[in-house]
C-alpha atoms as a PDB file:
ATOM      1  CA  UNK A   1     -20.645  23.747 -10.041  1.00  0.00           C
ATOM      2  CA  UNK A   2     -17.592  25.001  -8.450  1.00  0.00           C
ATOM      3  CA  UNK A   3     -16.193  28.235  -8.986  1.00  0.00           C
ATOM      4  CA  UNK A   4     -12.717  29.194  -9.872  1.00  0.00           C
ATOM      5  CA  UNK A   5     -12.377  30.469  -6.681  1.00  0.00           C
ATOM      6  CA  UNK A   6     -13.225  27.263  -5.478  1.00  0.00           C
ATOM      7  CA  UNK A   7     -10.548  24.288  -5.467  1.00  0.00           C
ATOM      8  CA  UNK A   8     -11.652  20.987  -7.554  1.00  0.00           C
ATOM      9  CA  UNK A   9     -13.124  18.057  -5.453  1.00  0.00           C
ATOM     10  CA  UNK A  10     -10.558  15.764  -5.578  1.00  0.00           C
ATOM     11  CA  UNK A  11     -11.771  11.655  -6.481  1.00  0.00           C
ATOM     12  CA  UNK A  12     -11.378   8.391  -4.412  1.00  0.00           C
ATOM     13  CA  UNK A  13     -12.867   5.196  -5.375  1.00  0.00           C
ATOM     14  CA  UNK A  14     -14.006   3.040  -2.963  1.00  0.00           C
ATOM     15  CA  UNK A  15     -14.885  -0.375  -3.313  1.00  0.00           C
ATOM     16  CA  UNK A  16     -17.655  -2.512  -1.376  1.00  0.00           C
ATOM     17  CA  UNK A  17     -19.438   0.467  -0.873  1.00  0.00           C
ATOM     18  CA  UNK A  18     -22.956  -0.289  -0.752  1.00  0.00           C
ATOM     19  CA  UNK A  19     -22.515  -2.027   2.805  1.00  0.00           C
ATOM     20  CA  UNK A  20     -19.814  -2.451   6.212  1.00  0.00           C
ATOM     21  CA  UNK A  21     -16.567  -0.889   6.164  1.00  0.00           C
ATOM     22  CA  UNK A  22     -16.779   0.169   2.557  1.00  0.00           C
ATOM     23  CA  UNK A  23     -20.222   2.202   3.004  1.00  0.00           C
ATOM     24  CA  UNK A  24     -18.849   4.052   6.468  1.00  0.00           C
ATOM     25  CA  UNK A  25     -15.835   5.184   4.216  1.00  0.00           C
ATOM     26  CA  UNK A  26     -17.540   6.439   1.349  1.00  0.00           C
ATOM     27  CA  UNK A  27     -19.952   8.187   3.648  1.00  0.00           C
ATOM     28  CA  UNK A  28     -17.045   9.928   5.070  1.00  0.00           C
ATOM     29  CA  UNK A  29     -15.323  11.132   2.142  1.00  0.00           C
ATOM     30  CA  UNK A  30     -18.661  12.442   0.560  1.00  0.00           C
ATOM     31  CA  UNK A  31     -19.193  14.360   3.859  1.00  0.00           C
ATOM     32  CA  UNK A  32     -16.005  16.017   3.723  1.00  0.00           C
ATOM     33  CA  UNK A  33     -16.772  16.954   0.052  1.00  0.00           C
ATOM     34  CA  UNK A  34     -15.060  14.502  -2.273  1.00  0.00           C
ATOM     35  CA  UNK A  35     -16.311  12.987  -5.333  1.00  0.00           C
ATOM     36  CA  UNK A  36     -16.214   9.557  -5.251  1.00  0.00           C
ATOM     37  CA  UNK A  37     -17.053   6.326  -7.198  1.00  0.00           C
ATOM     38  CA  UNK A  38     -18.630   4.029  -5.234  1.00  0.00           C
ATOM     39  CA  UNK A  39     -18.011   0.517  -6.604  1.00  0.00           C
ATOM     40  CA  UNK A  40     -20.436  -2.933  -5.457  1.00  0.00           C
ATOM     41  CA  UNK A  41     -22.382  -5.771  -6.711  1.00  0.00           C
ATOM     42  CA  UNK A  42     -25.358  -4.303  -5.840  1.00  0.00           C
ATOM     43  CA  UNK A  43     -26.722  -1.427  -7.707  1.00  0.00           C
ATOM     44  CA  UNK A  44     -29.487  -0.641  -5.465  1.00  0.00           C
ATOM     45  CA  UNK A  45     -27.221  -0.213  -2.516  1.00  0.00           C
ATOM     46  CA  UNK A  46     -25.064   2.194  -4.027  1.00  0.00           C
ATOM     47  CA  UNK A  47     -28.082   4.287  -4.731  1.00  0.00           C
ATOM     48  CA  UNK A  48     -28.904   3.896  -0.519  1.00  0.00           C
ATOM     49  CA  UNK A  49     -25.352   5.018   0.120  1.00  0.00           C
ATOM     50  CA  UNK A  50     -25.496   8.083  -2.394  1.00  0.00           C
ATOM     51  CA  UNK A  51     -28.609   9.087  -1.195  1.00  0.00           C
ATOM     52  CA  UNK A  52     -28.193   8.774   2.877  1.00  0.00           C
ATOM     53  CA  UNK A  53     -24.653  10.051   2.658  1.00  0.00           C
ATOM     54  CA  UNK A  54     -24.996  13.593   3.798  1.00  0.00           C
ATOM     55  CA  UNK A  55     -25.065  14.799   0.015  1.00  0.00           C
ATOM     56  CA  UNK A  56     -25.010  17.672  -1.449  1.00  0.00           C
ATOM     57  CA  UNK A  57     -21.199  18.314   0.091  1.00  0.00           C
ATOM     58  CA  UNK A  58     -19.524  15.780  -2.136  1.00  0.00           C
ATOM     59  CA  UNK A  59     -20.772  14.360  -5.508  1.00  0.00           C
ATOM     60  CA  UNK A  60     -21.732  10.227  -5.632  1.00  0.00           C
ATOM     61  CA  UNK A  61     -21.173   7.963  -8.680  1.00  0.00           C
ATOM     62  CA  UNK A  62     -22.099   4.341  -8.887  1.00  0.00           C
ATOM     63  CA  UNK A  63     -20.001   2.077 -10.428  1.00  0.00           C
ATOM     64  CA  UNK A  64     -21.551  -1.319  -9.989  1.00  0.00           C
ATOM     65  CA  UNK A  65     -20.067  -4.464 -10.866  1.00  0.00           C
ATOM     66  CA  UNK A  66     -18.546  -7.651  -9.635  1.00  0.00           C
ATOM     67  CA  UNK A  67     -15.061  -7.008  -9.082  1.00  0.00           C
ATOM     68  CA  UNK A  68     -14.246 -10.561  -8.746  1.00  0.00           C
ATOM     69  CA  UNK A  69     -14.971 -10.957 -12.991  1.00  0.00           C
ATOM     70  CA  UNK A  70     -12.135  -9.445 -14.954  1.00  0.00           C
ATOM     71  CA  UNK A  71     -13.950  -8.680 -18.045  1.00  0.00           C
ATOM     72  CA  UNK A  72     -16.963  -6.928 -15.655  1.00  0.00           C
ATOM     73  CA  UNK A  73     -14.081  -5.189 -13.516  1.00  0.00           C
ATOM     74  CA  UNK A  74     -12.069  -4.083 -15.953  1.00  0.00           C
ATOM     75  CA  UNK A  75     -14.642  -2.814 -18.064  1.00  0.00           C
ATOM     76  CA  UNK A  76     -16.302  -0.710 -15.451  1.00  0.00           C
ATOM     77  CA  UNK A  77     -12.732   0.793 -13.994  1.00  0.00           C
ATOM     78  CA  UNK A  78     -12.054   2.122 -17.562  1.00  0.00           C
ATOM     79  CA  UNK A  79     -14.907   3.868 -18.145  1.00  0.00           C
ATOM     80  CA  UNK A  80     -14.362   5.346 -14.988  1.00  0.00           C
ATOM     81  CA  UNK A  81     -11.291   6.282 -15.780  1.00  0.00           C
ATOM     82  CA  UNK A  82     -11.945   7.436 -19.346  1.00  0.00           C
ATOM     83  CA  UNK A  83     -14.546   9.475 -17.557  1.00  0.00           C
ATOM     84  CA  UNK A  84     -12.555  11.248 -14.810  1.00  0.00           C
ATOM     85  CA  UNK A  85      -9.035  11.201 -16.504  1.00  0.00           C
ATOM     86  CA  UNK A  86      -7.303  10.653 -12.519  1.00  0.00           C
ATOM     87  CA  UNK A  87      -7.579   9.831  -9.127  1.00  0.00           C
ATOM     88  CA  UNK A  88      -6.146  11.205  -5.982  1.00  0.00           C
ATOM     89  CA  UNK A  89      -6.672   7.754  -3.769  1.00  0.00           C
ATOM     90  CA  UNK A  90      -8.376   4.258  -3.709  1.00  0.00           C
ATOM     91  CA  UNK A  91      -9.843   2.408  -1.041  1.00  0.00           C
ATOM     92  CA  UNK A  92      -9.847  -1.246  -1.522  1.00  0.00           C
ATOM     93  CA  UNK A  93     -12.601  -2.543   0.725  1.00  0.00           C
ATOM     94  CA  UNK A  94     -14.611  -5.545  -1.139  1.00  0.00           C
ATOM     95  CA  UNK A  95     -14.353  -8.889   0.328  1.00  0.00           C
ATOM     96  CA  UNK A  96     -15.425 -12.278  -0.159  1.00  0.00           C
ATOM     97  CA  UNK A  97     -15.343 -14.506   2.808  1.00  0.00           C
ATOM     98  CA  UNK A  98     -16.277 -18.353   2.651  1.00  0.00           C
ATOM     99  CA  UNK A  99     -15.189 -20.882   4.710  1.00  0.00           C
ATOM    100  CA  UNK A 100     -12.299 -22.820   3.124  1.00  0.00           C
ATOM    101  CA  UNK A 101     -11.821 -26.343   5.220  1.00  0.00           C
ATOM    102  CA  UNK A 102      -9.385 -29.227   4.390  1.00  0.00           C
ATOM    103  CA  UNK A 103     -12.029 -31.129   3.365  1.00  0.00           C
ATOM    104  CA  UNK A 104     -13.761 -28.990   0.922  1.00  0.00           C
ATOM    105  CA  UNK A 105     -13.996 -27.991  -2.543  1.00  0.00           C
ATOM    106  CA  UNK A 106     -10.272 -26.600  -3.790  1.00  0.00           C
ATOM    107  CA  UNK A 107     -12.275 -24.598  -5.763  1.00  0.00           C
ATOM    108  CA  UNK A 108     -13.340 -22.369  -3.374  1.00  0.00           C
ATOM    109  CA  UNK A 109     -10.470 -21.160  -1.880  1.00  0.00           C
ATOM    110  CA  UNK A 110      -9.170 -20.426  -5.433  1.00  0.00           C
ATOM    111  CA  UNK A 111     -12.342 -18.178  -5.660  1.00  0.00           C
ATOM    112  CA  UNK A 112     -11.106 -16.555  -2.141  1.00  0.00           C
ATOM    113  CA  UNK A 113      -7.795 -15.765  -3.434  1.00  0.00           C
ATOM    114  CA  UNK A 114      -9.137 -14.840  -6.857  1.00  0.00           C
ATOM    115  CA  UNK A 115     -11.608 -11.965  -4.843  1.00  0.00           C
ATOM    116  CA  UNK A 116      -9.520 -10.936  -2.257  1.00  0.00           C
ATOM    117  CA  UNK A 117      -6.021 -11.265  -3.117  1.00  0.00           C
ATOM    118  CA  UNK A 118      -5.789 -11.112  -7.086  1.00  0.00           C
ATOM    119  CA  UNK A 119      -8.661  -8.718  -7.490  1.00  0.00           C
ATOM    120  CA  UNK A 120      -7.308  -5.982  -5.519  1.00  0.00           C
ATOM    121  CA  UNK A 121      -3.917  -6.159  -7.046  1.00  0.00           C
ATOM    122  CA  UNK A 122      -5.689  -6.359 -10.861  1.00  0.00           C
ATOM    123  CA  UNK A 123      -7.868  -2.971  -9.754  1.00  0.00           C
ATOM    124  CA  UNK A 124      -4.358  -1.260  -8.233  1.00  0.00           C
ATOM    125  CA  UNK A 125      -2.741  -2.606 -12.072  1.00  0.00           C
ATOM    126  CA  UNK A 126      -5.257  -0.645 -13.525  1.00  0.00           C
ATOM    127  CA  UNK A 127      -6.149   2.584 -11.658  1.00  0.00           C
ATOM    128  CA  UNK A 128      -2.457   3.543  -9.985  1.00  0.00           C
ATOM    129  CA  UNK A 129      -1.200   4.953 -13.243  1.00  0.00           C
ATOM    130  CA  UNK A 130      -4.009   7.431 -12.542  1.00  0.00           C
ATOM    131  CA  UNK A 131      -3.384   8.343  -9.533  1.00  0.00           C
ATOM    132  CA  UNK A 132      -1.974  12.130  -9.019  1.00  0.00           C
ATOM    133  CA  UNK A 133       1.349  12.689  -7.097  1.00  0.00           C
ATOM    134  CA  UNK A 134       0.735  12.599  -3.753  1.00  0.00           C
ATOM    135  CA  UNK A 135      -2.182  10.220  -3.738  1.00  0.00           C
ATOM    136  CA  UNK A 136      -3.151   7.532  -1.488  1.00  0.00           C
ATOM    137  CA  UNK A 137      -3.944   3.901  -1.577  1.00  0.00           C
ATOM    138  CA  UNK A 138      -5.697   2.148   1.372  1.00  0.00           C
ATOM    139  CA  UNK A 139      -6.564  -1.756   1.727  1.00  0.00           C
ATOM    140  CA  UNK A 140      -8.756  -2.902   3.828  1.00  0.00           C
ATOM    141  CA  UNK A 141      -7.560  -6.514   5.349  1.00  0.00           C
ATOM    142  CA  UNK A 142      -8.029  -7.976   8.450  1.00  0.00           C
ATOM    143  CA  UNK A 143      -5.989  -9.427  11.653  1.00  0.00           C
ATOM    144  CA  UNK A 144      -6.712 -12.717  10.459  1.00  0.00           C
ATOM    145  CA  UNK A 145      -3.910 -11.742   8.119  1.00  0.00           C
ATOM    146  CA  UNK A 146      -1.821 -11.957  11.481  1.00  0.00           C
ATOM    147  CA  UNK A 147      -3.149 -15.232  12.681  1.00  0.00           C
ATOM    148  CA  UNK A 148      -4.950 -18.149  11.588  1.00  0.00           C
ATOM    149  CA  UNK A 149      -8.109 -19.718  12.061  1.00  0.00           C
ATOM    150  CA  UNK A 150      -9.229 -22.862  11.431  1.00  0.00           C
ATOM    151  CA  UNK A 151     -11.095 -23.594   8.182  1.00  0.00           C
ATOM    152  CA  UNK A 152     -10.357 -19.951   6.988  1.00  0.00           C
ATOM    153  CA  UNK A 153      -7.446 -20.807   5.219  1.00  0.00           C
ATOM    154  CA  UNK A 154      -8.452 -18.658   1.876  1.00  0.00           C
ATOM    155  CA  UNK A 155      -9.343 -15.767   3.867  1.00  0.00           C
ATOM    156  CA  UNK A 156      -5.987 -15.991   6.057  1.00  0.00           C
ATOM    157  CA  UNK A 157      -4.073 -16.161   3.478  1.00  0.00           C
ATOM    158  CA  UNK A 158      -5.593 -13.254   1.025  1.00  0.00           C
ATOM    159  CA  UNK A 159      -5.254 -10.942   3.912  1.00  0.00           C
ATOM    160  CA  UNK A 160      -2.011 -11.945   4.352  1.00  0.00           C
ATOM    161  CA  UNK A 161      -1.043 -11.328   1.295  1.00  0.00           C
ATOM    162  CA  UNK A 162      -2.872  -8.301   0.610  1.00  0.00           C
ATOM    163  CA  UNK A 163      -0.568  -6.688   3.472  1.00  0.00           C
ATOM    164  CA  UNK A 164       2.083  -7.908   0.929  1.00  0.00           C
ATOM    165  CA  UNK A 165       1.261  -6.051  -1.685  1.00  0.00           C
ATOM    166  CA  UNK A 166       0.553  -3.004   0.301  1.00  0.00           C
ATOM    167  CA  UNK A 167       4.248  -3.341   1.346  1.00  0.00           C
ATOM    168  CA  UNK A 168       5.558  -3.673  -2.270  1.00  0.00           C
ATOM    169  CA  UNK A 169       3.139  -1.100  -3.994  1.00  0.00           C
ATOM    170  CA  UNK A 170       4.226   1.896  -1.792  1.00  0.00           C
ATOM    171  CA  UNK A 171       7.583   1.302  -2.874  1.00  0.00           C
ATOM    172  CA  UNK A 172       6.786   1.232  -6.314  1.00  0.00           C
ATOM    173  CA  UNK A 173       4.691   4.557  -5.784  1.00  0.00           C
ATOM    174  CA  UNK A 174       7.087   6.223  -3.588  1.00  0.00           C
ATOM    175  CA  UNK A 175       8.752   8.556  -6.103  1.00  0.00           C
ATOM    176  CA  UNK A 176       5.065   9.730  -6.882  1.00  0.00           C
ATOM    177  CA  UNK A 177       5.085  10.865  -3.105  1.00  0.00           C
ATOM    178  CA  UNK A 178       1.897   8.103  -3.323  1.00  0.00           C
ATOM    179  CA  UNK A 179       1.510   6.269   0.158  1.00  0.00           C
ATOM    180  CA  UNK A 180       0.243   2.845   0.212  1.00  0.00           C
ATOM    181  CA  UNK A 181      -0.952   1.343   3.669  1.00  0.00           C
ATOM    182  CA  UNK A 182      -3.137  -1.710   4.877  1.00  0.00           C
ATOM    183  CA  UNK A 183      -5.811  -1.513   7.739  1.00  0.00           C
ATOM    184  CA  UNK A 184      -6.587  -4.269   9.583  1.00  0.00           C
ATOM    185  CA  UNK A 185      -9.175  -4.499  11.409  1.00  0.00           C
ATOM    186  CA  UNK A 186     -10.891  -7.243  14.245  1.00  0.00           C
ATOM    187  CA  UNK A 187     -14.143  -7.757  14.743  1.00  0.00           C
ATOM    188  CA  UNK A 188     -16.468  -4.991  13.306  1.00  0.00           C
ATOM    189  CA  UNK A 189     -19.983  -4.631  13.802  1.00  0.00           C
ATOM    190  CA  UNK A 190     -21.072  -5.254  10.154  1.00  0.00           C
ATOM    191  CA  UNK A 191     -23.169  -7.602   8.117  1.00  0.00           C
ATOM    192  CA  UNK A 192     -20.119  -9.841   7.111  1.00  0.00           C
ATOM    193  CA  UNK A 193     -19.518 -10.233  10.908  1.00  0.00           C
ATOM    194  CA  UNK A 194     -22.860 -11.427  11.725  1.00  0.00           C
ATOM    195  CA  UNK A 195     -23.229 -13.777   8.608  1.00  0.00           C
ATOM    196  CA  UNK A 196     -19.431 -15.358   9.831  1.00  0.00           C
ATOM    197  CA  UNK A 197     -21.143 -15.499  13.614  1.00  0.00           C
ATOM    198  CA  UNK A 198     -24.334 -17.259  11.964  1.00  0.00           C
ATOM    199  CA  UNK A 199     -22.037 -19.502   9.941  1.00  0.00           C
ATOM    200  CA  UNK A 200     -20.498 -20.648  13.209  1.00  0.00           C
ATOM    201  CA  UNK A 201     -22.803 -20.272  16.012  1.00  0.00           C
ATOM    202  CA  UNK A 202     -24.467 -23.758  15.747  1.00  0.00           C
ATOM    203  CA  UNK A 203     -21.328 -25.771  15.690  1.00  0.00           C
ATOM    204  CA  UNK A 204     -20.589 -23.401  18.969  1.00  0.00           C
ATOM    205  CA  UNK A 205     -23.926 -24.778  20.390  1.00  0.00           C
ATOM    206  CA  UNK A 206     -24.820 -21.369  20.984  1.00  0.00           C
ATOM    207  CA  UNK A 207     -27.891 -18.531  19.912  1.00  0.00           C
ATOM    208  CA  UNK A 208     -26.163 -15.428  17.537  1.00  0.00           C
ATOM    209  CA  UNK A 209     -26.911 -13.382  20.272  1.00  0.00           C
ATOM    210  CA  UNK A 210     -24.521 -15.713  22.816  1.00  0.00           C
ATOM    211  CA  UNK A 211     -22.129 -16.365  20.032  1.00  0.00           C
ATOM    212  CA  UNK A 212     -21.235 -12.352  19.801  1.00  0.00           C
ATOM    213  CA  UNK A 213     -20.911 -11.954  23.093  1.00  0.00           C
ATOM    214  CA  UNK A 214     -18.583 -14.899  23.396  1.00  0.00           C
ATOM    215  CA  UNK A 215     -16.460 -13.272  20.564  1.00  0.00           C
ATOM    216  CA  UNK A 216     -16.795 -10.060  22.327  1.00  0.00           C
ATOM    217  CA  UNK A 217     -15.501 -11.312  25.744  1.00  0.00           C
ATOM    218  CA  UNK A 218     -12.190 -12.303  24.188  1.00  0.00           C
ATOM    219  CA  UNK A 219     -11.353  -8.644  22.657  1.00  0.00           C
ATOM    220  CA  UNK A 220      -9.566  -6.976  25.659  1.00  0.00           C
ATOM    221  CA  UNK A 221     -12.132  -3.537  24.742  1.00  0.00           C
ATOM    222  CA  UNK A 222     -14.774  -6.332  25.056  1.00  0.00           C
ATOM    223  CA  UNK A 223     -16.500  -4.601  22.325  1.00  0.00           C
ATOM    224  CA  UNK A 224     -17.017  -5.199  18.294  1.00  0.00           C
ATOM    225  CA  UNK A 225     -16.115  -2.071  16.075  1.00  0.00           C
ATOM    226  CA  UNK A 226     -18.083   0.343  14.405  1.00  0.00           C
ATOM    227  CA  UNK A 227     -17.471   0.856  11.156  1.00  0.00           C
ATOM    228  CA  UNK A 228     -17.123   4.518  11.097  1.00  0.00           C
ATOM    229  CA  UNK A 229     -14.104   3.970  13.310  1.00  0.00           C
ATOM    230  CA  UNK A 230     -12.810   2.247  10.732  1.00  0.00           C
ATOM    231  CA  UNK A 231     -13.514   4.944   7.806  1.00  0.00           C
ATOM    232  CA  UNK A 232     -12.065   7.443  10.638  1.00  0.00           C
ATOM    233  CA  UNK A 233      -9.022   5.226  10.424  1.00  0.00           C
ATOM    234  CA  UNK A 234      -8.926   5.810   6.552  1.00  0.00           C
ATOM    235  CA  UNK A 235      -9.537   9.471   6.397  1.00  0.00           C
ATOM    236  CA  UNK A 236      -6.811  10.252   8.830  1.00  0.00           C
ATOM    237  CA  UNK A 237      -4.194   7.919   6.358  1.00  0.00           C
ATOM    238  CA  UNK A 238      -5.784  10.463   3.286  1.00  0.00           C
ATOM    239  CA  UNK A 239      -4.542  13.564   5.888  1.00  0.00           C
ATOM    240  CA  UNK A 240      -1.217  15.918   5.858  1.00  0.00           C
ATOM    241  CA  UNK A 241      -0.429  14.304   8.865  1.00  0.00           C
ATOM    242  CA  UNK A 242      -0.355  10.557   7.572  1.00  0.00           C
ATOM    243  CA  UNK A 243       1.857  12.135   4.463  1.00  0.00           C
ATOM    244  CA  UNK A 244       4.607  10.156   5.457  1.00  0.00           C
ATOM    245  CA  UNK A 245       3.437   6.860   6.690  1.00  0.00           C
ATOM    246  CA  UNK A 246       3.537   4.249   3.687  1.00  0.00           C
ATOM    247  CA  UNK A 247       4.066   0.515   3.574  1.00  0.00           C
ATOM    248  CA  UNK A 248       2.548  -0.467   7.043  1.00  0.00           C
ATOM    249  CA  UNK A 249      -0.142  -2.934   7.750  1.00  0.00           C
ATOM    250  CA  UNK A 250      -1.849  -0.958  11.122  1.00  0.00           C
ATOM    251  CA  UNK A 251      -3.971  -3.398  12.846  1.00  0.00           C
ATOM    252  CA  UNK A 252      -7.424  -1.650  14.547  1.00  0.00           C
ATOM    253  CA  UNK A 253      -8.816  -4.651  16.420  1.00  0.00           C
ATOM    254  CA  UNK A 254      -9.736  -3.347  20.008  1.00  0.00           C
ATOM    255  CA  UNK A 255      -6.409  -5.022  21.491  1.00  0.00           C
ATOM    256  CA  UNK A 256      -6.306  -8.494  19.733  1.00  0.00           C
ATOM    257  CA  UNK A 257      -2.753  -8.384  18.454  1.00  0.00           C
ATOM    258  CA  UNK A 258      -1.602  -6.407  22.004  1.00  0.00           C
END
């Protein structure tokens, strides 16, 4: 327990935490000694993170749930929030990514949008009014909210969109002091990368293995991300020095959009 000496932990919630981009950045907070809610499907991944995260420095709570039901969602975010009373920052990093084609099922790009475009803006609904002065608010999109790719058109367009409301929310926040900013990153060496490369290798007539390093030849860096380079990215935006910087979409793609 902290003395009075000692300042309080402050509290970020990150979502898809148990694997990717979402695990690197909860691993990063808890190592600089914040207290965070780490929020997935999966139960038993949580547990991984909260166990392999460099703990005892900052203090790990599982919240799992699928943040794509409302009733599930909602339910778990308030007792969260009955439990901790306020946040000082959210990191929206859970993502659903299907292929969406002209000639498939409408249905599943509504479930797209529904996970990665309505979701996030339901979970900022609910948790901003917690949020302490000065907080911050990162989203986790992608450059294929800059550009399109064929068959992708759910994921395309909830990234686009989610730089949208990152846009709109930091001026709703702004006389909180509260920024609001959207990271996009390229390709990033995670397990949604190599299930998308697996999804698309055949058609390519190429192994995984070929397929990645065909992707990796058109990134000017000629290299796939790591994911704590990513959470890096997010930590910095949570700095003093990023206290000004709201309302921007900041692409982190090893040169794609140069």
């Amino acid at each position: 327990m902290a003395s009075a000496a000692q300042s309080p932990r402050k509290r970020v919630l990150v979502t898809g935490a148990s694997r990717g981009i979402g695990r690197a950045v909860a691993k990063v907070f808890l190592e600089n000694d914040w207290e965070v809610a780490l929020c997935a499907r999966s139960a038993a991944g949580l547990e991984i993170v909260a166990r392999t995260a460099g703990l005892p420095r900052g203090v790990a709570r599982s919240v799992p749930c699928d943040l794509s039901n409302r009733a599930s969602s909602d339910a778990a975010l308030g007792a969260l929030l009955e439990s901790w009373g306020h946040l000082d920052g959210v990191v929206l990093s859970h993502a659903l990514n299907i292929p969406t084609p002209l000639s498939g099922s409408l249905a599943d790009f509504e479930r797209m949008i529904e996970a990665d475009l309505v979701s996030p803006l339901r979970i900022l609904r609910q948790l901003t009014p917690a949020l302490q002065q000065g907080g911050r608010v990162v989203l986790i999109g992608s450059v294929l909210g800059r550009f399109g790719v064929p068959g992708q058109h759910g994921y395309c367009a909830a990234k686009a969109g989610m730089a949208g409301i990152a846009r709109s929310l930091a001026l709703d926040l702004a006389p909180k002091q509260i920024t609001v900013n959207c990271v996009q990153p390229g390709w990033v060496d995670t397990e949604m990368a190599n299930e998308a490369i697996a999804a698309q290798c055949s058609g390519m007539g190429m192994s995984a293995t070929e397929a990645r390093a065909h992707f990796e030849a058109q990134l000017p860096l000629k290299r796939f991300l790591a994911p704590h380079e990513i959470a890096a990215h997010v930590h910095w935006l949570f700095s003093t020095a990023a206290s000004g910087l709201t309302g921007q979409a900041q692409n982190h793609d090893c040169g794609v959009m140069a």
